[in-house]
Structures are given as C-alpha cells and as structure tokens.
C-alpha atoms as a PDB file:
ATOM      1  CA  UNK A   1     -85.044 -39.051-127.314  1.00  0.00           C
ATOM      2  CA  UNK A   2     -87.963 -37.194-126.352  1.00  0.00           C
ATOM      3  CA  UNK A   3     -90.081 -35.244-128.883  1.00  0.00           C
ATOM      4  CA  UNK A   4     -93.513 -33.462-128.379  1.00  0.00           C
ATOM      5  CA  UNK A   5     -95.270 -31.938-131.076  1.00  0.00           C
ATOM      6  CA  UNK A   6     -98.372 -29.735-130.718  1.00  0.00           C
ATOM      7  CA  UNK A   7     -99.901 -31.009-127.481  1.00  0.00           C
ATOM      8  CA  UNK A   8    -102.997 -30.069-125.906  1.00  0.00           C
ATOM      9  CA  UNK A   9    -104.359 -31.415-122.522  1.00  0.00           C
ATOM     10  CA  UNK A  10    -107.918 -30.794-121.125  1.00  0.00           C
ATOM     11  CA  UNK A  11    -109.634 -31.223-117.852  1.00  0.00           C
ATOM     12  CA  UNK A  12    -112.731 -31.544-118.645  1.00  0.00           C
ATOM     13  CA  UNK A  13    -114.052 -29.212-120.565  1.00  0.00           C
ATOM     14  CA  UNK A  14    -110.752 -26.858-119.357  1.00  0.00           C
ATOM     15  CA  UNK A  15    -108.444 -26.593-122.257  1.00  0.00           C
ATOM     16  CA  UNK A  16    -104.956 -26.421-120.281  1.00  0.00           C
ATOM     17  CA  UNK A  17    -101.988 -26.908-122.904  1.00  0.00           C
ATOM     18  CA  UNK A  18    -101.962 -25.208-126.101  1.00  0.00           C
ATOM     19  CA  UNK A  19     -99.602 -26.439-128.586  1.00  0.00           C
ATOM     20  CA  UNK A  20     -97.259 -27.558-126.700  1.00  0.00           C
ATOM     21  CA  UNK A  21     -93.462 -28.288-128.224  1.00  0.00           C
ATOM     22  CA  UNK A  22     -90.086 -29.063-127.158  1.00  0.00           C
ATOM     23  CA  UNK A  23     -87.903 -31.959-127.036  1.00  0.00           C
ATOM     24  CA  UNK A  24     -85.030 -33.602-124.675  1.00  0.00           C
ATOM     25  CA  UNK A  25     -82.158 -35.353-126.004  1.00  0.00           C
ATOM     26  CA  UNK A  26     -79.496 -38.455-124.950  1.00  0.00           C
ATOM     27  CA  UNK A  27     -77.994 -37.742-121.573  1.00  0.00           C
ATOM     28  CA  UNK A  28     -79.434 -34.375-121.581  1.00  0.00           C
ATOM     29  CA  UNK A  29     -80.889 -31.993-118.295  1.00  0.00           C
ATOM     30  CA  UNK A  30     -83.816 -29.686-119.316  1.00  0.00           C
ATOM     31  CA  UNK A  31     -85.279 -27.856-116.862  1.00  0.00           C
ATOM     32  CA  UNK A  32     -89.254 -26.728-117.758  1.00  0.00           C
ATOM     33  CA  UNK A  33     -89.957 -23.923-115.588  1.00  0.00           C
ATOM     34  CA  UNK A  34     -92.850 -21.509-115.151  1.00  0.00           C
ATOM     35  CA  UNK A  35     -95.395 -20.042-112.315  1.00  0.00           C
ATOM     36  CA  UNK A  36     -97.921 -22.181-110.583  1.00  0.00           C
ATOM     37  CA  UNK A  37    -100.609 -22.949-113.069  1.00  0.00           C
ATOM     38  CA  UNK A  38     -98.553 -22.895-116.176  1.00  0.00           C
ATOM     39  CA  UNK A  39     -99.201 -25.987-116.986  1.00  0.00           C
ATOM     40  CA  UNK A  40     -95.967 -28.116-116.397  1.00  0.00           C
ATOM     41  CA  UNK A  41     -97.461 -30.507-113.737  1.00  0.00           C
ATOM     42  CA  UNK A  42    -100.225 -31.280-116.929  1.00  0.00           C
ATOM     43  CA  UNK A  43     -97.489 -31.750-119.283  1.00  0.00           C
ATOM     44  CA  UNK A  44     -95.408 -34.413-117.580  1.00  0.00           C
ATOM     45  CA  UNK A  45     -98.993 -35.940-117.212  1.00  0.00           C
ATOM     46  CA  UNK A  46     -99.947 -35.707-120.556  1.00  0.00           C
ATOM     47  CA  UNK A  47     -96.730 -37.206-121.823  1.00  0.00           C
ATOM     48  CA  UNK A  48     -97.107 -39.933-119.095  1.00  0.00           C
ATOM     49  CA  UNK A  49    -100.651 -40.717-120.486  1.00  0.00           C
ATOM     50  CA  UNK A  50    -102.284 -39.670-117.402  1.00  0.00           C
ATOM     51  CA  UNK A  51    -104.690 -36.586-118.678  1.00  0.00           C
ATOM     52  CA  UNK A  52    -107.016 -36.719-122.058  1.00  0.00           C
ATOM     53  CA  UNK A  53    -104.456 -35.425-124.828  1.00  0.00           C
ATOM     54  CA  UNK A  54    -103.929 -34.849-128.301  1.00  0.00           C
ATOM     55  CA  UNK A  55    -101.354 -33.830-130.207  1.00  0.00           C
ATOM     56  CA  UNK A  56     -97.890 -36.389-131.125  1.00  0.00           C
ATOM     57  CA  UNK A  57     -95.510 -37.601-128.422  1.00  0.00           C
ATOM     58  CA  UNK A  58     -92.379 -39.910-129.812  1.00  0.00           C
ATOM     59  CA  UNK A  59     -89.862 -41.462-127.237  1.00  0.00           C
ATOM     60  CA  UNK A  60     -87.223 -43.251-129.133  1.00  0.00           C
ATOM     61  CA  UNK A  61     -88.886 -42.790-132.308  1.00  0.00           C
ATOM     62  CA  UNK A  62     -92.106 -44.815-131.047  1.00  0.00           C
ATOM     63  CA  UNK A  63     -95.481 -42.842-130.745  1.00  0.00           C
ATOM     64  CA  UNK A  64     -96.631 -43.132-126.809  1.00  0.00           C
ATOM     65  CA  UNK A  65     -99.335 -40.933-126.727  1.00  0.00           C
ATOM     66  CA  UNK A  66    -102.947 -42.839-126.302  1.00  0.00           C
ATOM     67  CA  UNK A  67    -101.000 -45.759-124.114  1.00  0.00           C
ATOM     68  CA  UNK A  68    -101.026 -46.536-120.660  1.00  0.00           C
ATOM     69  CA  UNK A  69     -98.843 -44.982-117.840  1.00  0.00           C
ATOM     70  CA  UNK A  70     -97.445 -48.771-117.402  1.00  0.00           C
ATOM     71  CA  UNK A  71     -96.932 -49.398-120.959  1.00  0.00           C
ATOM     72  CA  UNK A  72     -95.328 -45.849-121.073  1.00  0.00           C
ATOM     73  CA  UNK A  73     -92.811 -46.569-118.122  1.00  0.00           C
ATOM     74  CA  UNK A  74     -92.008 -50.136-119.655  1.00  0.00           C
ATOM     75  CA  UNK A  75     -90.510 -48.552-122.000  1.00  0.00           C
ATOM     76  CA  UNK A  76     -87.902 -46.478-120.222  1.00  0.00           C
ATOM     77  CA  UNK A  77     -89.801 -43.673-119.465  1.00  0.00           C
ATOM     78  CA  UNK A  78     -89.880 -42.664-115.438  1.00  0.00           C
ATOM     79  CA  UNK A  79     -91.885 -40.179-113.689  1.00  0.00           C
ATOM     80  CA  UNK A  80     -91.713 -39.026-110.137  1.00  0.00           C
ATOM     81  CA  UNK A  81     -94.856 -37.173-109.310  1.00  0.00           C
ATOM     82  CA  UNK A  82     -94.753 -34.210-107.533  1.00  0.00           C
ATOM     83  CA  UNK A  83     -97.129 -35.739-104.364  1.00  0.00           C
ATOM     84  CA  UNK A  84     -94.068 -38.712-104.128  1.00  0.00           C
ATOM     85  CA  UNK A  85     -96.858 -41.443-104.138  1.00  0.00           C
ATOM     86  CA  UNK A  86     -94.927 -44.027-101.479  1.00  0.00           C
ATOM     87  CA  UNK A  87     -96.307 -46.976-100.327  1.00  0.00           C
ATOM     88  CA  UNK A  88     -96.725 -45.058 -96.380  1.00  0.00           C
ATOM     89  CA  UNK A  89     -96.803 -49.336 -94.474  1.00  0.00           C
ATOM     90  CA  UNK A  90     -93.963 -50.839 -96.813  1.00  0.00           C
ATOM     91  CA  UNK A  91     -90.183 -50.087 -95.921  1.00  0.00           C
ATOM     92  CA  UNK A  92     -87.696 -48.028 -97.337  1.00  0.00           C
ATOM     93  CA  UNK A  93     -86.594 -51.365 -99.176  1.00  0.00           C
ATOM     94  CA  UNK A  94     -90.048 -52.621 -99.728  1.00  0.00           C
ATOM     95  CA  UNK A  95     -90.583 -49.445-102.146  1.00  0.00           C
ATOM     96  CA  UNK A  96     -87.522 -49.622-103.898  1.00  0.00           C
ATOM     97  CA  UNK A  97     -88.026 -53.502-104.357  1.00  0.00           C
ATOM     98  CA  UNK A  98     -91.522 -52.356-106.224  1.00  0.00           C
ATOM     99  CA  UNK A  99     -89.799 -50.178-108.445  1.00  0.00           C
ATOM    100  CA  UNK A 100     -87.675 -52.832-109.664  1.00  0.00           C
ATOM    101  CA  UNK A 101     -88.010 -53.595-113.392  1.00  0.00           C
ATOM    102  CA  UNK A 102     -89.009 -56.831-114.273  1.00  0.00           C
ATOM    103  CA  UNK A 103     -86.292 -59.301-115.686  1.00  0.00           C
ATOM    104  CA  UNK A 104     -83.577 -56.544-115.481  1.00  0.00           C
ATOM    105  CA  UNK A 105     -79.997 -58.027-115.319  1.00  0.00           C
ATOM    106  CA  UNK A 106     -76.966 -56.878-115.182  1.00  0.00           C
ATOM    107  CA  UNK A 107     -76.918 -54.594-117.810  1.00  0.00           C
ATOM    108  CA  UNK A 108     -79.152 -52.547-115.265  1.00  0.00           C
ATOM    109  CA  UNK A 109     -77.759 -48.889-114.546  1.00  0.00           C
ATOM    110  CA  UNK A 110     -78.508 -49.340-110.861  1.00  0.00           C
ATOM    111  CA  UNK A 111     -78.473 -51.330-107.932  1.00  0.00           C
ATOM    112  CA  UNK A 112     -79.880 -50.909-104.152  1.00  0.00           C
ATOM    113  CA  UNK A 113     -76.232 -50.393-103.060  1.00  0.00           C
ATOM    114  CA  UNK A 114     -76.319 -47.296-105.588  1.00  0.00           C
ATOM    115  CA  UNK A 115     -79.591 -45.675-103.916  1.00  0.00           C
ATOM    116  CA  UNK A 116     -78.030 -46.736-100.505  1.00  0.00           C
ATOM    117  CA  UNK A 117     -74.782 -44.362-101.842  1.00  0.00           C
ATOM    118  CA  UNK A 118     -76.728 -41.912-103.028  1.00  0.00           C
ATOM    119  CA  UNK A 119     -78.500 -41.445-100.039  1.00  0.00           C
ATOM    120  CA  UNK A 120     -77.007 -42.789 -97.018  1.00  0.00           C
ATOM    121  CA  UNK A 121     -80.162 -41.689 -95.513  1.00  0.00           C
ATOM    122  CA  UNK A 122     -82.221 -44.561 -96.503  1.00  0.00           C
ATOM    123  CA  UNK A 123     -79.472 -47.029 -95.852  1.00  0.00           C
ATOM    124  CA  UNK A 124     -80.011 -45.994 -91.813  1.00  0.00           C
ATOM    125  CA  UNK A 125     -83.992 -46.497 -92.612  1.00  0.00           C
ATOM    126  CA  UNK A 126     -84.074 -49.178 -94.734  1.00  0.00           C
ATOM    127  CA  UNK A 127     -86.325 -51.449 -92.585  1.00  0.00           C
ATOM    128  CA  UNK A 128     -88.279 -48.257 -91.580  1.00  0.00           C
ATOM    129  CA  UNK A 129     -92.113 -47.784 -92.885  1.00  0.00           C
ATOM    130  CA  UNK A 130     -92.389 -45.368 -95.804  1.00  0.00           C
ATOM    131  CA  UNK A 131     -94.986 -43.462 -93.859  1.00  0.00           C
ATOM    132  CA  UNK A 132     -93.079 -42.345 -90.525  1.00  0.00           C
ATOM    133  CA  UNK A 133     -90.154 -40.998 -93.203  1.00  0.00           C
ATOM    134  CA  UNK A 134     -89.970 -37.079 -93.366  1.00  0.00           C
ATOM    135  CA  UNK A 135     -90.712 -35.144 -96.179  1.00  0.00           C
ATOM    136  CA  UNK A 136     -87.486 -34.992 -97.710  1.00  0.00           C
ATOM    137  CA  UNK A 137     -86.396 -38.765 -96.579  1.00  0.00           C
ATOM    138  CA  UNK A 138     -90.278 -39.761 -98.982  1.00  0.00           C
ATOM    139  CA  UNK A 139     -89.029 -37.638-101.788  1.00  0.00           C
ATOM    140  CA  UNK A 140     -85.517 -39.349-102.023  1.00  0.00           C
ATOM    141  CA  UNK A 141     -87.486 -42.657-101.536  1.00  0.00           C
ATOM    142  CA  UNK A 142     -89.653 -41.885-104.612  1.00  0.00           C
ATOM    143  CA  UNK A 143     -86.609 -40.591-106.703  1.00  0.00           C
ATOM    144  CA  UNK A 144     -84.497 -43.943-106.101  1.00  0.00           C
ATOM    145  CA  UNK A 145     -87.943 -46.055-106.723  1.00  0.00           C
ATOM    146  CA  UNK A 146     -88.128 -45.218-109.790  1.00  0.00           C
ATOM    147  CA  UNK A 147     -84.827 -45.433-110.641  1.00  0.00           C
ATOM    148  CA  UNK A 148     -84.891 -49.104-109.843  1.00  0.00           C
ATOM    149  CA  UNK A 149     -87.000 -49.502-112.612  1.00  0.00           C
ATOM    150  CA  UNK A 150     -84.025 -48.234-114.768  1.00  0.00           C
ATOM    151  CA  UNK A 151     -85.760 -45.321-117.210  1.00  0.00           C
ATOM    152  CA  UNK A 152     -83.210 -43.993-119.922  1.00  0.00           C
ATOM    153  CA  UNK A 153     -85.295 -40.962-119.384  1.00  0.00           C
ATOM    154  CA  UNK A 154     -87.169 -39.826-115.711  1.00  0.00           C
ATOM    155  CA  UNK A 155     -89.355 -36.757-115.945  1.00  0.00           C
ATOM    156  CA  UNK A 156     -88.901 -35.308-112.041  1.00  0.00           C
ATOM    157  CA  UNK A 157     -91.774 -32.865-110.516  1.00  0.00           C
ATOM    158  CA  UNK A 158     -90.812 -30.101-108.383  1.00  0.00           C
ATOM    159  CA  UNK A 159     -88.330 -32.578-106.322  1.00  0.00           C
ATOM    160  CA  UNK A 160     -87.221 -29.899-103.998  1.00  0.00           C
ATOM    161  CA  UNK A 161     -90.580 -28.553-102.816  1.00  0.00           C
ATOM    162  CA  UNK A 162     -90.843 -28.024 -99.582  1.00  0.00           C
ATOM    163  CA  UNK A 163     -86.890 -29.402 -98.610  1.00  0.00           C
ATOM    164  CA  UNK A 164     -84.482 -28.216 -96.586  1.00  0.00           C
ATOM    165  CA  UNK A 165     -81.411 -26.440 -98.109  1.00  0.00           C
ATOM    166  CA  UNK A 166     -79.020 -29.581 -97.338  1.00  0.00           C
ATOM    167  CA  UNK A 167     -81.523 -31.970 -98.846  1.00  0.00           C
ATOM    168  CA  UNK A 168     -81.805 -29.378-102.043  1.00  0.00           C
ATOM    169  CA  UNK A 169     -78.175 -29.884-102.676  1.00  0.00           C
ATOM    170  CA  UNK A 170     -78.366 -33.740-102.916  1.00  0.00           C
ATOM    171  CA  UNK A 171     -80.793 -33.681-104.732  1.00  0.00           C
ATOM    172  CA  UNK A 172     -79.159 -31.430-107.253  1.00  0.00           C
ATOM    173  CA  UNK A 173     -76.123 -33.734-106.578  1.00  0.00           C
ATOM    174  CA  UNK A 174     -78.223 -36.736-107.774  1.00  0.00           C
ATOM    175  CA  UNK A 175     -79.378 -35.167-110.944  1.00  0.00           C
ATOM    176  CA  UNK A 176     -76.147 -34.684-112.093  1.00  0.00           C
ATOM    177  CA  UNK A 177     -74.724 -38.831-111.398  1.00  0.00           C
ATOM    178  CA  UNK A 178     -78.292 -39.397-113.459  1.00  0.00           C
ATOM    179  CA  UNK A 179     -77.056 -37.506-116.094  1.00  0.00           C
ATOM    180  CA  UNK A 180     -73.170 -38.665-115.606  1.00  0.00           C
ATOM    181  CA  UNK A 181     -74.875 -42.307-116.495  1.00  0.00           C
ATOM    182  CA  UNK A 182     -76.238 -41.528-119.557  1.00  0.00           C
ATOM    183  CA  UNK A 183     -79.779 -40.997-118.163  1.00  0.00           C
ATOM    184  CA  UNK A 184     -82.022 -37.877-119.668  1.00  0.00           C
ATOM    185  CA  UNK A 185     -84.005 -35.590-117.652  1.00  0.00           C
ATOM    186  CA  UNK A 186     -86.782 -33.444-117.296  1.00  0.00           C
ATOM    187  CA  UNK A 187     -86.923 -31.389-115.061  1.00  0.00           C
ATOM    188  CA  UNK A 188     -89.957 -29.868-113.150  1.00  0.00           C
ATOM    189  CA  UNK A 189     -89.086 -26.712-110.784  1.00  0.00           C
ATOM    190  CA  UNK A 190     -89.719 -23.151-109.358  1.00  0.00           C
ATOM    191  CA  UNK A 191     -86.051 -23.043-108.063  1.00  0.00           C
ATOM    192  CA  UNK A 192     -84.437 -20.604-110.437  1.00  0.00           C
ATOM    193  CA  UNK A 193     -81.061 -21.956-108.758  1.00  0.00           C
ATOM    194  CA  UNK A 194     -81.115 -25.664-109.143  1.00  0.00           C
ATOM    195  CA  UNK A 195     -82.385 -25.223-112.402  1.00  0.00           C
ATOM    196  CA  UNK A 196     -80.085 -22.870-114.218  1.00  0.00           C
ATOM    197  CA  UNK A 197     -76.791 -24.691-112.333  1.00  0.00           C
ATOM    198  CA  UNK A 198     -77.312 -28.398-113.592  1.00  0.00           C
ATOM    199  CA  UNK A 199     -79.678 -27.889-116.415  1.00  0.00           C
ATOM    200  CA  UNK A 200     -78.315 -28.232-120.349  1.00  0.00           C
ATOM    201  CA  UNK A 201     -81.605 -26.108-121.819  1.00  0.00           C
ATOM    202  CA  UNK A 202     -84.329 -24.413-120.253  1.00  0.00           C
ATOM    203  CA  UNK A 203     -88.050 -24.050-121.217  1.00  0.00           C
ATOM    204  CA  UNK A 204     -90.089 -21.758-119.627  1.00  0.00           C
ATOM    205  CA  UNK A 205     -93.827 -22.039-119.768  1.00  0.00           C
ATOM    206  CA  UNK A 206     -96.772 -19.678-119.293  1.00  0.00           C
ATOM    207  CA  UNK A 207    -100.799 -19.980-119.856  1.00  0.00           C
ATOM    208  CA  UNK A 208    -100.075 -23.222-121.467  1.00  0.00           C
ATOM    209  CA  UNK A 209     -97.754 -23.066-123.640  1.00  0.00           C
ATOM    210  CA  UNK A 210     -94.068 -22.507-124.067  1.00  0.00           C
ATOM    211  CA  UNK A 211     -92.632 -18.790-124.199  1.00  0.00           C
ATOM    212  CA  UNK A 212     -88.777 -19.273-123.615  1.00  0.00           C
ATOM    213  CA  UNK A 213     -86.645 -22.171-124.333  1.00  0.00           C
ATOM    214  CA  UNK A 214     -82.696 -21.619-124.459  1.00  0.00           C
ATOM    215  CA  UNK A 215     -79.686 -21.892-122.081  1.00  0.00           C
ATOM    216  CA  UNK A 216     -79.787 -21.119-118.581  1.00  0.00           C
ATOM    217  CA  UNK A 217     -77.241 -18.291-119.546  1.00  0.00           C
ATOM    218  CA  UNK A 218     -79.830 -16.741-122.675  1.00  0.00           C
ATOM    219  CA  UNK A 219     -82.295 -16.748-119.684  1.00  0.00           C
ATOM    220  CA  UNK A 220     -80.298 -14.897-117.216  1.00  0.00           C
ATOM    221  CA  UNK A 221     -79.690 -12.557-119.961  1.00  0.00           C
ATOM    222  CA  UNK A 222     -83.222 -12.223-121.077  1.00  0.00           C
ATOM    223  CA  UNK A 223     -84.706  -9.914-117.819  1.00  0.00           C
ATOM    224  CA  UNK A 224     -88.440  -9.580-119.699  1.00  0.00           C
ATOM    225  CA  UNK A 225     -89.131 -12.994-119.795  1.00  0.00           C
ATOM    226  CA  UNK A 226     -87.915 -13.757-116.003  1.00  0.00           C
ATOM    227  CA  UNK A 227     -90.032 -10.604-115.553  1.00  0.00           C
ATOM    228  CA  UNK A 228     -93.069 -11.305-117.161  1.00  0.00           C
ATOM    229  CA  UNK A 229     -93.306 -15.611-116.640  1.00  0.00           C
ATOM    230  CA  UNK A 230     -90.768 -16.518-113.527  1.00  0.00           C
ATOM    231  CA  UNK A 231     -90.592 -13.391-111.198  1.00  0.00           C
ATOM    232  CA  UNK A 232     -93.017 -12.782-108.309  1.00  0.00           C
END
C-alpha cells in the first residue's frame, strides 16, 4: 500500500534522512521506532509532503512525493501529528465535523456514533471547546478527526506521549478496531510495549536511517539492536 524508496529529508541545509526504505501493506500495523532524533517525526513528514524531500514515495501505486499535504490526505492517506493540532475554540464535534471527508457516503468506514463508541469520553464532551480538553481527551480528539476523513492508511505520531496508563490502553485498543476494519497503520512510538503487542512488523530507526526491521518477536530476540538504537 505504502512503499518508500531511498528517501532523504533536509532542514535546511541539515541532511536528516538517509536513504530511507520500508513499506506497509493492506490492513497491516507497523510500528517505526527509534530514540529521539532518529528521524521518525521527519519521515511521517516527508511522506506527508511537509519537509523538502527526495527520493520515491508510492501509495497505491501512485507517486505522492512533490504534492501537497491536502492532495496527499485526499487520497486516503491520514496523519495525526504528534503536537494533536485541535482547533482549541471549536467543540469536540466541531473538530470531528472538520475532519469529515468531503462527499463521503455510506460506503464510509466511520461514523460520529463510532468515535462516540470508541471513546465514550468525547460523547460526555461533545459540546465542550477543544481547548479546555486534557491532554489525553485532545489526543483522542485528533485520532477520531482524522478518522472522519476515512484514510485507508493513518500514519499516528507518538499517540501515547505524555498519557496516562488507562488512556494508553485505549488507545492501543483503538489501533487494533483500525486495523480489524481493514485500515493500515504506521505507527510512531517510544513505548516498547504498545508497539511490540499490536504491531505486525517493526522498523527501528537510528541517525536517519533504518537499522532493524522484522517482527516484534526477531526484536525481542535481537538484544544488540534494542541495546545499541532503543535502550536508555
């Protein structure tokens, strides 16, 4: 679904990502994983058109790379950004109403009543403004917004930073009914946990490029590369 081939990303004159490969299939969990400063942040943003690129990035079997972040998502690619990026005076349902995709029908995946499921949280807020929400209330805001706009394939940034263990777990609980619906992920985290529980493959990344990519159980097996890239 996803391929990359051979990407670099800049900064500047800061040369970040260095060949980057890897690829995600249909219905799939991969996890990309990695220190802060790897580069995995820059690498959902290159793929997202977001940071000067070059290299080749296919989704569906379309080149993306050199188009717009809109043009990118029209096509069925989502990103939640690790900074969640709500709209702080609109409501809960204000937000999710701005996610929704244009002309969608009822072939759509998902509904407000689905995010409402999800997370009965937002249900109680629903006519509450996006701002006043706590941290892990914004972050399950900006996962269901862009799941209105109904993205065969949502690239998530470090969703559980900074969450509370309970809110950890549904969110790990929500990646999996993604996946259950035939919807792809990538997966941006430091928690070792999350990651190797729900994920299909894992990538691990260091100084910009990728040094490990296998199953969660060939990385619990492989102690020099948690060692040298993951460990503290």
């Amino acid at each position: 679904m996803l391929q990359v081939r051979d990407l670099h990303a800049y900064y500047g004159k800061s040369h970040v990502l260095h060949g980057v490969n890897f690829t995600v299939g249909e219905g799939e969990i991969v996890a990309l994983l990695g220190r802060n400063g790897s580069g995995r942040s820059t690498t959902a943003k290159a793929v997202m058109g977001l940071v000067d690129c070059t290299g080749e990035v296919q989704f569906r079997e379309r080149a993306i790379q050199g188009r717009k972040a809109y043009e990118i998502a029209h096509l069925g690619l989502g990103y939640v950004p690790e900074n969640r990026d709500i709209f702080p005076d609109l409501t809960v349902h204000q937000n999710l109403m701005l996610g929704e995709k244009r002309g969608r029908g009822a072939s759509s995946r998902w509904s407000y009543e689905d995010m409402y499921t999800l997370f009965p949280r937002l249900r109680e807020r629903q006519h509450t403004p996006g701002g006043v929400l706590s941290g892990g209330e914004q972050q399950m805001l900006t996962l269901c917004r862009t799941l209105m706009g109904d993205p065969d394939l949502i690239i998530i940034d470090e969703p559980t930073e900074g969450l509370a263990p309970k809110i950890v777990e549904l969110v790990g609980q929500y990646l999996q009914t993604l996946k259950a619906r035939g919807v792809s992920v990538l997966l941006i985290e430091q928690k070792l946990t999350i990651a190797m529980t729900i994920s299909d493959r894992v990538l691990v990344m260091g100084h910009g490029s990728i040094v490990f990519e296998g199953t969660p159980e060939a990385l619990r097996a492989n102690t020099s590369v948690r060692k040298e890239w993951l460990e503290v």
